[in-house]
C-alpha atoms as a PDB file:
ATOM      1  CA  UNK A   1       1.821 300.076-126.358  1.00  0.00           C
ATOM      2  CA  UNK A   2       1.898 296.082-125.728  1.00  0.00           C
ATOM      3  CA  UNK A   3       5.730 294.973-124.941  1.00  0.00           C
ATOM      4  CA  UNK A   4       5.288 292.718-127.897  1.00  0.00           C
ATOM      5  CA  UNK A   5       4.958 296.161-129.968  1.00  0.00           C
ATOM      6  CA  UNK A   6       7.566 297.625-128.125  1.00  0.00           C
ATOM      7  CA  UNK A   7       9.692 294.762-129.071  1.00  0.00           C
ATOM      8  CA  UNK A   8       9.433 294.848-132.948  1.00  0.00           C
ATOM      9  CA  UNK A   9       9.531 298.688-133.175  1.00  0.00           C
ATOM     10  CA  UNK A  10      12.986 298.602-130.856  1.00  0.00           C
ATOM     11  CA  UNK A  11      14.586 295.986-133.319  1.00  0.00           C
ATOM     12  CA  UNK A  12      13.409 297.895-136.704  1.00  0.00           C
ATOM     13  CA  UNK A  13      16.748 299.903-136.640  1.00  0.00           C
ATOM     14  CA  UNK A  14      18.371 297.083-136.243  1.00  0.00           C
ATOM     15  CA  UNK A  15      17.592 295.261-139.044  1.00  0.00           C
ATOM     16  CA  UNK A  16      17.488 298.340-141.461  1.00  0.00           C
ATOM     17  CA  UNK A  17      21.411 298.750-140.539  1.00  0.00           C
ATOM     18  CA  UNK A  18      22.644 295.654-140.679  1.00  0.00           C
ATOM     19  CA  UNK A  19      22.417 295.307-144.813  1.00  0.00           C
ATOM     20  CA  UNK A  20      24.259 298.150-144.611  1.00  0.00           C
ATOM     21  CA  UNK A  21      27.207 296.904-142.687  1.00  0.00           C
ATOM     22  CA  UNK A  22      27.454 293.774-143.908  1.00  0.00           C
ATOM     23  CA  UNK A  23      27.980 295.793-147.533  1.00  0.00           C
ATOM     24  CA  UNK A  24      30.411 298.022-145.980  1.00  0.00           C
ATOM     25  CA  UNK A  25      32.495 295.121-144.823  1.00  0.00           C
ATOM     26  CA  UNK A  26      32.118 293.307-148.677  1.00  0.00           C
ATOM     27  CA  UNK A  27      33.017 296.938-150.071  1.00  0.00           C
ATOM     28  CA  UNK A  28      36.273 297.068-147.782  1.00  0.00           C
ATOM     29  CA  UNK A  29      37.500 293.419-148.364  1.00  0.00           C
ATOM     30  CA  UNK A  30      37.060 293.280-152.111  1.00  0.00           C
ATOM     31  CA  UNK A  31      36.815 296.332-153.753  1.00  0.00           C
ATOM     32  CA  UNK A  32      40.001 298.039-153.058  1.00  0.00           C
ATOM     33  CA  UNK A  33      42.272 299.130-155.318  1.00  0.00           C
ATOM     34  CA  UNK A  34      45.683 297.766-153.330  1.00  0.00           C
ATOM     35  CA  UNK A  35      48.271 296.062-155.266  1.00  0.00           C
ATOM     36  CA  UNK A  36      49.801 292.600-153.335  1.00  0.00           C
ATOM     37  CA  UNK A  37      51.946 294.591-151.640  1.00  0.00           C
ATOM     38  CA  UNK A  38      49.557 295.982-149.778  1.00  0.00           C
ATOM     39  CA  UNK A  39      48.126 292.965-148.320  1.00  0.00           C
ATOM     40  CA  UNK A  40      49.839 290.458-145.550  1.00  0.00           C
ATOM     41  CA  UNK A  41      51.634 287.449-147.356  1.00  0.00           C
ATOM     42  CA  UNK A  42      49.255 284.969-145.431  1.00  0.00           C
ATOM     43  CA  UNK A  43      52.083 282.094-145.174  1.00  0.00           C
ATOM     44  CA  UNK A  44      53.251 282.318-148.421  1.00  0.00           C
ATOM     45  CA  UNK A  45      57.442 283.412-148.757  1.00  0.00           C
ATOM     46  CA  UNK A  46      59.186 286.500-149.978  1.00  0.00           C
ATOM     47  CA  UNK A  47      58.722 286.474-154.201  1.00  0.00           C
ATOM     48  CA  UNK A  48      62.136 286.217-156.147  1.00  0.00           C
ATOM     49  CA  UNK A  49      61.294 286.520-159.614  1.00  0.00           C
ATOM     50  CA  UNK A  50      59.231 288.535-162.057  1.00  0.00           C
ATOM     51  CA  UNK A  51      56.675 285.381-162.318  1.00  0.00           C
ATOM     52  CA  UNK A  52      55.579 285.327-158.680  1.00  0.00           C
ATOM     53  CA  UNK A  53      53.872 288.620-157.738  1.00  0.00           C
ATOM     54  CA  UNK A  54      51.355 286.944-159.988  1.00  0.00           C
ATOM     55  CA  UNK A  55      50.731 284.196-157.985  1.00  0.00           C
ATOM     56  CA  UNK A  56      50.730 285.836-154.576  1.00  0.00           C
ATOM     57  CA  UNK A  57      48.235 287.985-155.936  1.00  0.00           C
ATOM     58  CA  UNK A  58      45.726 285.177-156.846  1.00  0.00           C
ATOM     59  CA  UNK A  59      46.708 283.455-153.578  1.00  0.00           C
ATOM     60  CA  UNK A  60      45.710 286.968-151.995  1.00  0.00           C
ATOM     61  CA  UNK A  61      42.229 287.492-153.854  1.00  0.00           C
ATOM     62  CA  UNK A  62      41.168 283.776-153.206  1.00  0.00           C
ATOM     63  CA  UNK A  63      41.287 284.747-149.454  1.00  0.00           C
ATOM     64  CA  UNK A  64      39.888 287.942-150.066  1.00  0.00           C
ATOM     65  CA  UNK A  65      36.904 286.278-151.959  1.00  0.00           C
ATOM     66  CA  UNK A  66      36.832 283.762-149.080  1.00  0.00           C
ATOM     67  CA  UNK A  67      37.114 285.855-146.656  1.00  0.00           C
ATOM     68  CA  UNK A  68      34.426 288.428-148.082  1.00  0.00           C
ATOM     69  CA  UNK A  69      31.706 284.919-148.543  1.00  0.00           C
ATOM     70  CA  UNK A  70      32.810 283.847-144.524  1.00  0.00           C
ATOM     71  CA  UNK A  71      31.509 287.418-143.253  1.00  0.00           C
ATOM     72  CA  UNK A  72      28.714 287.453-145.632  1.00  0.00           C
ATOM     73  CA  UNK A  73      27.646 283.906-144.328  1.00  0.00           C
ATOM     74  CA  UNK A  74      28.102 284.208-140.555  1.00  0.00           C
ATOM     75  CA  UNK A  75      26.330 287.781-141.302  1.00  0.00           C
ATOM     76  CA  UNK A  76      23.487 286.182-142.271  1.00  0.00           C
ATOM     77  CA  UNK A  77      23.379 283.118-139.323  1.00  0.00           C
ATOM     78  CA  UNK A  78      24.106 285.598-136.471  1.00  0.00           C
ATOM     79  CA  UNK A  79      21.276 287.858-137.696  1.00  0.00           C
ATOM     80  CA  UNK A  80      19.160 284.751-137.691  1.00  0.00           C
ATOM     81  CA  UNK A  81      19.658 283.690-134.637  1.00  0.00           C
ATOM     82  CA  UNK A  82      19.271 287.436-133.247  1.00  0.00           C
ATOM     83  CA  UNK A  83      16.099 288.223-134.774  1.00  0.00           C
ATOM     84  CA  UNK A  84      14.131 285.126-135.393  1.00  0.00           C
ATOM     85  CA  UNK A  85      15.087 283.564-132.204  1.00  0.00           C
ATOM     86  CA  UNK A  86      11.997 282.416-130.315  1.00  0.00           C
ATOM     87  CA  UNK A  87      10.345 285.153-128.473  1.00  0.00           C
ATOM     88  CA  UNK A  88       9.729 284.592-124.346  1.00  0.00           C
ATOM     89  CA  UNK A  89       6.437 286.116-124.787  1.00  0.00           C
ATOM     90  CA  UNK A  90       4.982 284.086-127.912  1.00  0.00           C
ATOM     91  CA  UNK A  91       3.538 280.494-127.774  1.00  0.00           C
ATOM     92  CA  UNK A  92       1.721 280.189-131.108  1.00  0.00           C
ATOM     93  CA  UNK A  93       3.641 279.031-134.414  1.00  0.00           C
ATOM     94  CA  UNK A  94       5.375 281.334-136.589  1.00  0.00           C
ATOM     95  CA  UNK A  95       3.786 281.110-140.539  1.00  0.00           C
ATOM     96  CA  UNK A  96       5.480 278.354-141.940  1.00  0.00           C
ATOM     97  CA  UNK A  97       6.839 278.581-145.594  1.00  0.00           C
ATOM     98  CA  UNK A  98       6.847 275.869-147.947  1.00  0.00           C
ATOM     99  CA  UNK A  99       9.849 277.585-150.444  1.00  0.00           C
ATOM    100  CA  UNK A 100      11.101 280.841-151.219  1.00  0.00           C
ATOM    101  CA  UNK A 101      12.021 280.805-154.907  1.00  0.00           C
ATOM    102  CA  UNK A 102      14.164 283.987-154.657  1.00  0.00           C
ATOM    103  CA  UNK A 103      16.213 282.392-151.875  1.00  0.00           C
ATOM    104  CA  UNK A 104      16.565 278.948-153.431  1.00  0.00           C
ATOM    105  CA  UNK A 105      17.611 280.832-156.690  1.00  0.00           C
ATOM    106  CA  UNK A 106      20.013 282.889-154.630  1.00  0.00           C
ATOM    107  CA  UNK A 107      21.614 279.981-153.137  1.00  0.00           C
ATOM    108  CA  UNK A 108      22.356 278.141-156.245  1.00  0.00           C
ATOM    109  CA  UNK A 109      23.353 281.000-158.503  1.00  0.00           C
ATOM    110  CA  UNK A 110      25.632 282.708-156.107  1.00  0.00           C
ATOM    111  CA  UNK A 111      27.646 279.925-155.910  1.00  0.00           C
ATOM    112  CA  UNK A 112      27.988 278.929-159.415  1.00  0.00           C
ATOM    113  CA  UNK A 113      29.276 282.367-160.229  1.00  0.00           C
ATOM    114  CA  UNK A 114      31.877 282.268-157.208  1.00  0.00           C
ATOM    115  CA  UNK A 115      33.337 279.169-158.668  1.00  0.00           C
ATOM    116  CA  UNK A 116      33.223 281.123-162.322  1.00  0.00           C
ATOM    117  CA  UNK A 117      35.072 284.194-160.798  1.00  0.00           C
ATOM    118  CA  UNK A 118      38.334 282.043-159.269  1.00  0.00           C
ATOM    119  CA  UNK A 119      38.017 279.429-162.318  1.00  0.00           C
ATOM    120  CA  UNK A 120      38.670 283.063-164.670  1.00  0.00           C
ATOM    121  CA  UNK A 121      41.529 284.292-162.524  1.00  0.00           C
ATOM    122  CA  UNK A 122      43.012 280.555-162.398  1.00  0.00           C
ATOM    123  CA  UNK A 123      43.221 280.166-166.076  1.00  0.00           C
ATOM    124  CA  UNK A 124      44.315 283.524-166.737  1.00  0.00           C
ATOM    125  CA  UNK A 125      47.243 283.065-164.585  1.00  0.00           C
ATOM    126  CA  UNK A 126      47.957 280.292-165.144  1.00  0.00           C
ATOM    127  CA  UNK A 127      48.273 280.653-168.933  1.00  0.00           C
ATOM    128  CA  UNK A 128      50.254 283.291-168.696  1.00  0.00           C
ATOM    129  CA  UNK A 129      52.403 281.628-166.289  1.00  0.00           C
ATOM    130  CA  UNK A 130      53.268 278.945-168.471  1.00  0.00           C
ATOM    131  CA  UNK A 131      54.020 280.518-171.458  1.00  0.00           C
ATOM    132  CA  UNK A 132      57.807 280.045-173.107  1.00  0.00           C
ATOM    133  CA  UNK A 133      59.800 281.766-175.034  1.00  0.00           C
ATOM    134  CA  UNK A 134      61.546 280.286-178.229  1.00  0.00           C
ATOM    135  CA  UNK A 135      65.312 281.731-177.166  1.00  0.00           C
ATOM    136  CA  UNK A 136      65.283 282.057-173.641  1.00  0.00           C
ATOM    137  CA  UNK A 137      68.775 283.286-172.289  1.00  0.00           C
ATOM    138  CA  UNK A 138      69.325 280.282-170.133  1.00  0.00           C
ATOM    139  CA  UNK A 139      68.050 276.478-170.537  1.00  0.00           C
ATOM    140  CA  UNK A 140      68.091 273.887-168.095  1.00  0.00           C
ATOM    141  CA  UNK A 141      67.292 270.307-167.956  1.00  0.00           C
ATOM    142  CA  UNK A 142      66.467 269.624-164.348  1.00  0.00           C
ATOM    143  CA  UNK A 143      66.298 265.633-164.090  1.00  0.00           C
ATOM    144  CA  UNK A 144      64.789 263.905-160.511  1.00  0.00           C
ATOM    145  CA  UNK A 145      66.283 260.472-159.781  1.00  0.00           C
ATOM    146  CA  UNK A 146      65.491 258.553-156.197  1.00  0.00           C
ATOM    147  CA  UNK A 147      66.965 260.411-154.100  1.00  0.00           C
ATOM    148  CA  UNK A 148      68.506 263.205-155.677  1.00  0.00           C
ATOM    149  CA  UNK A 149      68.724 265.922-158.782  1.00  0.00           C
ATOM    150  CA  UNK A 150      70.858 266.372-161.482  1.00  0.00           C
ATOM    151  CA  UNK A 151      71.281 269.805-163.981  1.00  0.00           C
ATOM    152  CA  UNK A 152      71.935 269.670-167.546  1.00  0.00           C
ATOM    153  CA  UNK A 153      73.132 273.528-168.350  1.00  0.00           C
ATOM    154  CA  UNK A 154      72.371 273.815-171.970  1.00  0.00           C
ATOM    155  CA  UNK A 155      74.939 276.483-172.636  1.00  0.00           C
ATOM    156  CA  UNK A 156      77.313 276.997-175.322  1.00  0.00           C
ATOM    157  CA  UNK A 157      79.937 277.324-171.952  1.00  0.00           C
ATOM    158  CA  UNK A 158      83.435 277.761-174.726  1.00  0.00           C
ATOM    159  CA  UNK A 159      81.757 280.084-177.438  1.00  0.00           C
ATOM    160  CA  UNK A 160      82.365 277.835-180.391  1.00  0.00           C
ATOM    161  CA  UNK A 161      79.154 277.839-182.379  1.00  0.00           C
ATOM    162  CA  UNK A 162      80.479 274.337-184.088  1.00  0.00           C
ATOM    163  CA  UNK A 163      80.736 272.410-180.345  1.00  0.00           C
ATOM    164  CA  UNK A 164      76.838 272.225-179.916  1.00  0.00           C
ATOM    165  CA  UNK A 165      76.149 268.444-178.403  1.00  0.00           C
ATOM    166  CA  UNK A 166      72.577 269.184-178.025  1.00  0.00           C
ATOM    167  CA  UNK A 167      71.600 265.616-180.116  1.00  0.00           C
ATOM    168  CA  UNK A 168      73.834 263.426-177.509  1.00  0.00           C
ATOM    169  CA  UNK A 169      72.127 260.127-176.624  1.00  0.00           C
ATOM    170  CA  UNK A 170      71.714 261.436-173.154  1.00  0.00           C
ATOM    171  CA  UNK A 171      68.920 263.978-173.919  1.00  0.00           C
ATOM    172  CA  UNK A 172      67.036 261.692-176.264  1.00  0.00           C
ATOM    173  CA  UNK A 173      64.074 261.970-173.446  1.00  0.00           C
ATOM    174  CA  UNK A 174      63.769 265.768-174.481  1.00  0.00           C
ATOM    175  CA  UNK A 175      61.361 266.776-177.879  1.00  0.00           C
ATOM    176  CA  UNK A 176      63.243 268.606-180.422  1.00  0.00           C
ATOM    177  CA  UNK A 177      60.901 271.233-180.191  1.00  0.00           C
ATOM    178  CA  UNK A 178      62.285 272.130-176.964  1.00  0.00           C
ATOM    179  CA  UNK A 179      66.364 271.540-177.814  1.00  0.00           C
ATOM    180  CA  UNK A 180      65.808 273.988-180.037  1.00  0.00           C
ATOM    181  CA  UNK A 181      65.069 276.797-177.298  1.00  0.00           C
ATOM    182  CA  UNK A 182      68.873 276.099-177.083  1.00  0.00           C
ATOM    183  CA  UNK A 183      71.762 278.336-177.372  1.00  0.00           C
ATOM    184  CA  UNK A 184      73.793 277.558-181.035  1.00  0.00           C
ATOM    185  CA  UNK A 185      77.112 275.705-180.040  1.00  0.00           C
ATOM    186  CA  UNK A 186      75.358 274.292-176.527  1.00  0.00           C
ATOM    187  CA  UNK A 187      77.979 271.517-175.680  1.00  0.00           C
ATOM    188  CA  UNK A 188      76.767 271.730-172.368  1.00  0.00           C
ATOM    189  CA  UNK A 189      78.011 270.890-168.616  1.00  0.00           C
ATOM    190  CA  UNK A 190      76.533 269.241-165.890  1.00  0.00           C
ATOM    191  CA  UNK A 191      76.083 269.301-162.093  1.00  0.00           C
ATOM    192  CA  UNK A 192      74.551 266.034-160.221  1.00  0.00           C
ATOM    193  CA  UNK A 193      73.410 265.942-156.182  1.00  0.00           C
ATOM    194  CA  UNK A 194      73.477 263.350-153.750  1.00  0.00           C
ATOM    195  CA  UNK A 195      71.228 263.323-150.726  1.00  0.00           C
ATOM    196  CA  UNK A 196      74.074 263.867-148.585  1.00  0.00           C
ATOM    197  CA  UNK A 197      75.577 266.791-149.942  1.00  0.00           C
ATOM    198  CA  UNK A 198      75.440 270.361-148.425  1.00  0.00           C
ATOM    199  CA  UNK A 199      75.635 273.700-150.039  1.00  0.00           C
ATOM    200  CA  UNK A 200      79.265 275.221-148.230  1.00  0.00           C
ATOM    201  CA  UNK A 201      77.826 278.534-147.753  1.00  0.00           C
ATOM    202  CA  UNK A 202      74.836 277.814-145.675  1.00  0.00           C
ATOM    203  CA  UNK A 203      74.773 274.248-145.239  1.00  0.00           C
ATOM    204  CA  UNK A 204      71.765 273.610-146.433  1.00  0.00           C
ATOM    205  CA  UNK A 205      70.933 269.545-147.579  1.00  0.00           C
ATOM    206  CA  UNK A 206      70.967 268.403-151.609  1.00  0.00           C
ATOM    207  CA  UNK A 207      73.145 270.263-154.487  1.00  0.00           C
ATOM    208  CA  UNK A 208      72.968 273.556-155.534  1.00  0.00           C
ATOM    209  CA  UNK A 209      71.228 275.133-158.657  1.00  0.00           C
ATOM    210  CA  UNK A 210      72.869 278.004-160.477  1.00  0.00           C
ATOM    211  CA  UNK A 211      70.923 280.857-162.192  1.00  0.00           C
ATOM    212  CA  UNK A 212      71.642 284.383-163.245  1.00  0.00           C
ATOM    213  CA  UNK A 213      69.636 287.234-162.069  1.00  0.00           C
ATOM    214  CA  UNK A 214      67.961 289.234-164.434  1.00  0.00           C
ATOM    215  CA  UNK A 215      67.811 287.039-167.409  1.00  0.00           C
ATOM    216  CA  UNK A 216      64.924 284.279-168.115  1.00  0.00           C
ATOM    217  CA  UNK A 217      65.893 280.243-167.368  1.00  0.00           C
ATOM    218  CA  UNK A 218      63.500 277.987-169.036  1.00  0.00           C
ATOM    219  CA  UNK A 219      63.570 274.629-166.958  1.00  0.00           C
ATOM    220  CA  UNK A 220      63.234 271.427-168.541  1.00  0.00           C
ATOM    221  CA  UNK A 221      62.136 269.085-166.544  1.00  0.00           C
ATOM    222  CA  UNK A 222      62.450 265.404-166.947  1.00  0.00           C
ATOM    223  CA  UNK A 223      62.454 262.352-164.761  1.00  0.00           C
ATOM    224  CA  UNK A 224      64.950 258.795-164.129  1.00  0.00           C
ATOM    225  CA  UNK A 225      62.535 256.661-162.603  1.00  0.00           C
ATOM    226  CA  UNK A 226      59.293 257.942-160.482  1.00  0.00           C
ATOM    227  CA  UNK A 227      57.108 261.154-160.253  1.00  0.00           C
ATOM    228  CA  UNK A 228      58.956 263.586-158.589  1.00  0.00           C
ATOM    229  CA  UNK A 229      58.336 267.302-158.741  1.00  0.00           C
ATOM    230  CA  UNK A 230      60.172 270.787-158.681  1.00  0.00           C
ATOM    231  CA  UNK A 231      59.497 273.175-156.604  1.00  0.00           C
ATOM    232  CA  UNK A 232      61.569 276.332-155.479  1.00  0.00           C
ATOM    233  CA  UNK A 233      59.824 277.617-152.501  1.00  0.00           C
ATOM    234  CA  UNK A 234      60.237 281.490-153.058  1.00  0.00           C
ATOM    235  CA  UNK A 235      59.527 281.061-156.701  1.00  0.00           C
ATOM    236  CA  UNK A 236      55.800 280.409-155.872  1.00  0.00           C
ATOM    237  CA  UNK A 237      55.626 277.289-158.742  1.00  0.00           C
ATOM    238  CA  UNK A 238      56.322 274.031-158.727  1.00  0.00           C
ATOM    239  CA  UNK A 239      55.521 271.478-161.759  1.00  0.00           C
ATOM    240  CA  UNK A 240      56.061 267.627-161.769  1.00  0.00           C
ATOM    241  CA  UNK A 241      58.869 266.277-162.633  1.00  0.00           C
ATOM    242  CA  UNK A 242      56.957 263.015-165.070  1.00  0.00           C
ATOM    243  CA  UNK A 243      58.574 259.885-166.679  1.00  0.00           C
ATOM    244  CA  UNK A 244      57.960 259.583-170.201  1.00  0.00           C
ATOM    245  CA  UNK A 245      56.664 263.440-169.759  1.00  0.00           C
ATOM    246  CA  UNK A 246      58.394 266.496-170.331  1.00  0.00           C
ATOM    247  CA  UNK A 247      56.911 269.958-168.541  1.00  0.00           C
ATOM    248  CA  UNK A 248      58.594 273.249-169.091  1.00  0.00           C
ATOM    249  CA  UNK A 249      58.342 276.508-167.522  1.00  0.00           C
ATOM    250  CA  UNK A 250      60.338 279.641-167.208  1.00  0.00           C
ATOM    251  CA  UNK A 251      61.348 282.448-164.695  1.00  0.00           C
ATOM    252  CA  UNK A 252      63.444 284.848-164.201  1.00  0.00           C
ATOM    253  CA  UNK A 253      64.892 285.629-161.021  1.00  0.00           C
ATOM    254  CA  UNK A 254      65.029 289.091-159.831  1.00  0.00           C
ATOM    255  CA  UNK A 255      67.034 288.788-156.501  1.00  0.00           C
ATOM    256  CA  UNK A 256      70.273 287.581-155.891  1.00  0.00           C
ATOM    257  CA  UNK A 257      70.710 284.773-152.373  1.00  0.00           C
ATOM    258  CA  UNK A 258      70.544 280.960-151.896  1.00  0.00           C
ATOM    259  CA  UNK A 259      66.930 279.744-151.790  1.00  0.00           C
ATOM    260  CA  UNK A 260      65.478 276.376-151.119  1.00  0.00           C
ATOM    261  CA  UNK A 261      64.088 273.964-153.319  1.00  0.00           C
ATOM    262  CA  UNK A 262      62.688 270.330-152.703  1.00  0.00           C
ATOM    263  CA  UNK A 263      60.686 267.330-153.880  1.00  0.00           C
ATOM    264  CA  UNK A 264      56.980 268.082-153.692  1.00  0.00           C
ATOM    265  CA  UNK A 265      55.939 265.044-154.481  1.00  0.00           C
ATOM    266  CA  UNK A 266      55.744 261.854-152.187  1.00  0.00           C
ATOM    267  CA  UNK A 267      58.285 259.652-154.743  1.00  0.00           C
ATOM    268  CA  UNK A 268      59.339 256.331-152.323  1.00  0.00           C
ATOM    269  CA  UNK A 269      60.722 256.107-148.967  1.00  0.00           C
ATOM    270  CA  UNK A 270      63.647 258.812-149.506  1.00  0.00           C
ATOM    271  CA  UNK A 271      61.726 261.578-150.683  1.00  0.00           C
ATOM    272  CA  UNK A 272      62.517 263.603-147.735  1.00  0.00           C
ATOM    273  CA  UNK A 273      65.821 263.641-148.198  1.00  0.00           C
ATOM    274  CA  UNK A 274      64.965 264.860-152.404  1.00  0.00           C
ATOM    275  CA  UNK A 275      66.409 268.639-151.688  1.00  0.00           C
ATOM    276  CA  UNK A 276      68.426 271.403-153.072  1.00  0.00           C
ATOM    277  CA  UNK A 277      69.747 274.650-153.531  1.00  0.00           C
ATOM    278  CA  UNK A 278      68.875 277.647-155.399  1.00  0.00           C
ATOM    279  CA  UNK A 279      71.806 280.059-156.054  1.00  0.00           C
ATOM    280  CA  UNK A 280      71.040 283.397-158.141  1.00  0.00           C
ATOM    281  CA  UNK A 281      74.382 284.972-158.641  1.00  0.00           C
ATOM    282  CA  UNK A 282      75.191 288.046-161.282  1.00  0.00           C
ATOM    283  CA  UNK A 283      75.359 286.950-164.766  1.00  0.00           C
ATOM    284  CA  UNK A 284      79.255 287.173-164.847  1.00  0.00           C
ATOM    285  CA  UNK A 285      79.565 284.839-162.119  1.00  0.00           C
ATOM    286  CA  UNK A 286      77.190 282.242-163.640  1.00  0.00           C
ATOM    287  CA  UNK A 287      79.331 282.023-166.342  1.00  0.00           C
ATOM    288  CA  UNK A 288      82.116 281.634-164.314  1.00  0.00           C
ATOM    289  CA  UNK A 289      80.564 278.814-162.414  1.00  0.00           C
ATOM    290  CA  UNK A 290      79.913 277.135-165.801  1.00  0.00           C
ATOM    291  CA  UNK A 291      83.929 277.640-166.908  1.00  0.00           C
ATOM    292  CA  UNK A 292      84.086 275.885-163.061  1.00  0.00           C
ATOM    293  CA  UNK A 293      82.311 273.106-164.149  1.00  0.00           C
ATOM    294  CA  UNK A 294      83.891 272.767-167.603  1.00  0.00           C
ATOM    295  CA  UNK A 295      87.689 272.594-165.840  1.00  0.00           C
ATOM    296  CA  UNK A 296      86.052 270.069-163.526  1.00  0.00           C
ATOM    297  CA  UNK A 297      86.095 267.980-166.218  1.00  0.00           C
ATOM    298  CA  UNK A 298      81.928 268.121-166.022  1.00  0.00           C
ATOM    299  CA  UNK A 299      81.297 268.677-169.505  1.00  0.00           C
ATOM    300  CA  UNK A 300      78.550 267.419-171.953  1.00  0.00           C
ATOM    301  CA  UNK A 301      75.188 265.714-170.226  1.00  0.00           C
ATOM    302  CA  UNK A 302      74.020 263.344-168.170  1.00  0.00           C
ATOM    303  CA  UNK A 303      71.140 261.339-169.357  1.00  0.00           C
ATOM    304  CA  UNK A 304      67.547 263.086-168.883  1.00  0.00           C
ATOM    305  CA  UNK A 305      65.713 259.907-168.174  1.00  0.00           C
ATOM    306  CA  UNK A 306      63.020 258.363-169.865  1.00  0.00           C
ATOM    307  CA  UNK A 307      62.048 259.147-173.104  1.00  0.00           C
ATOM    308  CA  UNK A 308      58.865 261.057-173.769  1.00  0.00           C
ATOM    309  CA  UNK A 309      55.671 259.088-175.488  1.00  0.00           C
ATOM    310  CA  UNK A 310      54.758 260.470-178.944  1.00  0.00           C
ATOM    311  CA  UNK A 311      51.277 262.050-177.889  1.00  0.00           C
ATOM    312  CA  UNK A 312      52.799 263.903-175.376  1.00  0.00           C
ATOM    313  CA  UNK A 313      55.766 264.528-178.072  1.00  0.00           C
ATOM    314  CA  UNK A 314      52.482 266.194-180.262  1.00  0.00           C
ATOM    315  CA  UNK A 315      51.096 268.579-177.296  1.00  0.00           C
ATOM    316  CA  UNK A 316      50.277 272.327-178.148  1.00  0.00           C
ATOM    317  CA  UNK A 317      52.253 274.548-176.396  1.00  0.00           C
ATOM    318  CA  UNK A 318      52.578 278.575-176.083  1.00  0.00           C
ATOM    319  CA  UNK A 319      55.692 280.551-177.081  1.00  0.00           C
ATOM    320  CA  UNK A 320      56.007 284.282-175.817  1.00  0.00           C
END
């Protein structure tokens, strides 16, 4: 037998098993049946609310999906380099091809229908992650001001249906449509940051934010001045804080501890110093902490910034 003959009939085996593991390895990195759990965090913190799991989870399949396309494409390179590398004992030309239309098709299908797939899972999630509910147990106005944040508890803190202060000039910025998601009797009491400040427990920068665990907070989120945006690092989510704008989202926190939150957006030459506290305490000591504020002489709100435009005022939005 010539060596050339030799050659091709030693690399046969070759080629018929590598299809076969470069399915194994797509089999193993997509098709399990693992929960997020299961799979390494890749960067992303420790969830602390019922929301979050779903958003590790897409964060998880997207590199799953990328990971799975990666091997598939440096599959295919290293077996073309392997196996249609130039032989030592061959001058002449190899057949030249003008197109291959089940390769072009390939290539231009495939990734239409990758883009498809994570464009699904997006909007799924993300739909579900921003629906509301019309009587959440907790509301809060979270207002961003350079450099720091303010809360507006919307809580009826003294039980007197008859107090409510929910139309005060200071939350003029907010729709009706989302006052109402307000407790009966909400007169309300405030807490407002300074760049400065430091929680006394762990010292972190900004003011603290105070939330019971177990029950859902719908945040309100307005702004004073500039873009700015929330973002509570181990709740996964963050949404922009916009003038003239309101966005709303809820959670519900499922672990007790002081978290971190900060300014994700780049909002003027202080924006660093834009930080804060998370503190998820037991419900009884939330409302304690709201009695705290009350005797503090905190009462009422402070304004929510500037008021929303009237197509924005008009937007469709999704109660639970």
């Amino acid at each position: 037998m010539s060596p050339n003959g030799s050659d091709r009939s030693s690399r046969r085996p070759m080629r018929r098993k590598l299809p076969q593991v470069l399915a194994a390895g797509l089999v193993l990195a997509t098709a399990t049946g693992c929960t997020y759990k299961d799979f390494p965090r890749l960067g992303m913190p420790t969830p602390v609310t019922d929301e979050a799991p779903r958003i590790l989870s897409l964060w998880q399949g997207s590199w799953a999906a990328a990971l799975a396309t990666g091997v598939l494409v440096w599959g295919l390179i290293i077996w073309s380099w392997i196996f249609h590398r130039r032989s030592r004992t061959k001058v002449e030309v190899p057949a030249q091809t003008r197109y291959n239309m089940p390769i072009e098709a390939l290539y231009t299908i495939v990734p239409f229908i990758i883009i498809a797939v994570l464009f699904y899972f997006t909007a799924r999630d993300e739909n579900e992650l921003l629906k509301t509910s019309k009587k959440p147990d907790h509301v809060v106005n979270v207002v961003g001001f350079q450099w720091s944040w303010a809360f507006n508890y919307m809580e009826d803190v003294d039980g007197n249906k008859s107090t409510t202060n929910i139309d005060s000039k200071e939350l003029s910025a907010i729709p009706d449509k989302w006052k109402k998601s307000a407790p009966q009797g909400a007169e309300g009491v405030y807490d407002q940051g300074t760049p400065g400040e430091r929680n006394p427990q762990n010292g972190n920068p900004g003011p603290t934010l105070w939330l019971p665990k177990g029950e859902t907070v719908q945040f309100i989120l307005t702004s004073r001045d500039v873009i700015h945006s929330f973002w509570v690092v181990p709740f996964l989510m963050k949404q922009d804080v916009i003038p003239g704008h309101t966005n709303v989202f809820e959670v519900t926190p499922n672990k007790e501890g002081t978290f971190m939150g900060k300014c994700a957006e780049l909002c003027g030459v202080d924006h660093s110093r834009m930080l804060f506290n998370v503190k998820v305490v037991s419900p009884e000591r939330y409302q304690e902490h709201l009695k705290d504020l009350a005797k503090k002489g905190q009462n009422g709100y402070l304004p929510a910034g500037i008021e929303q435009t009237d197509h924005a005022r008009n937007a469709e939005t999704k109660n639970k």
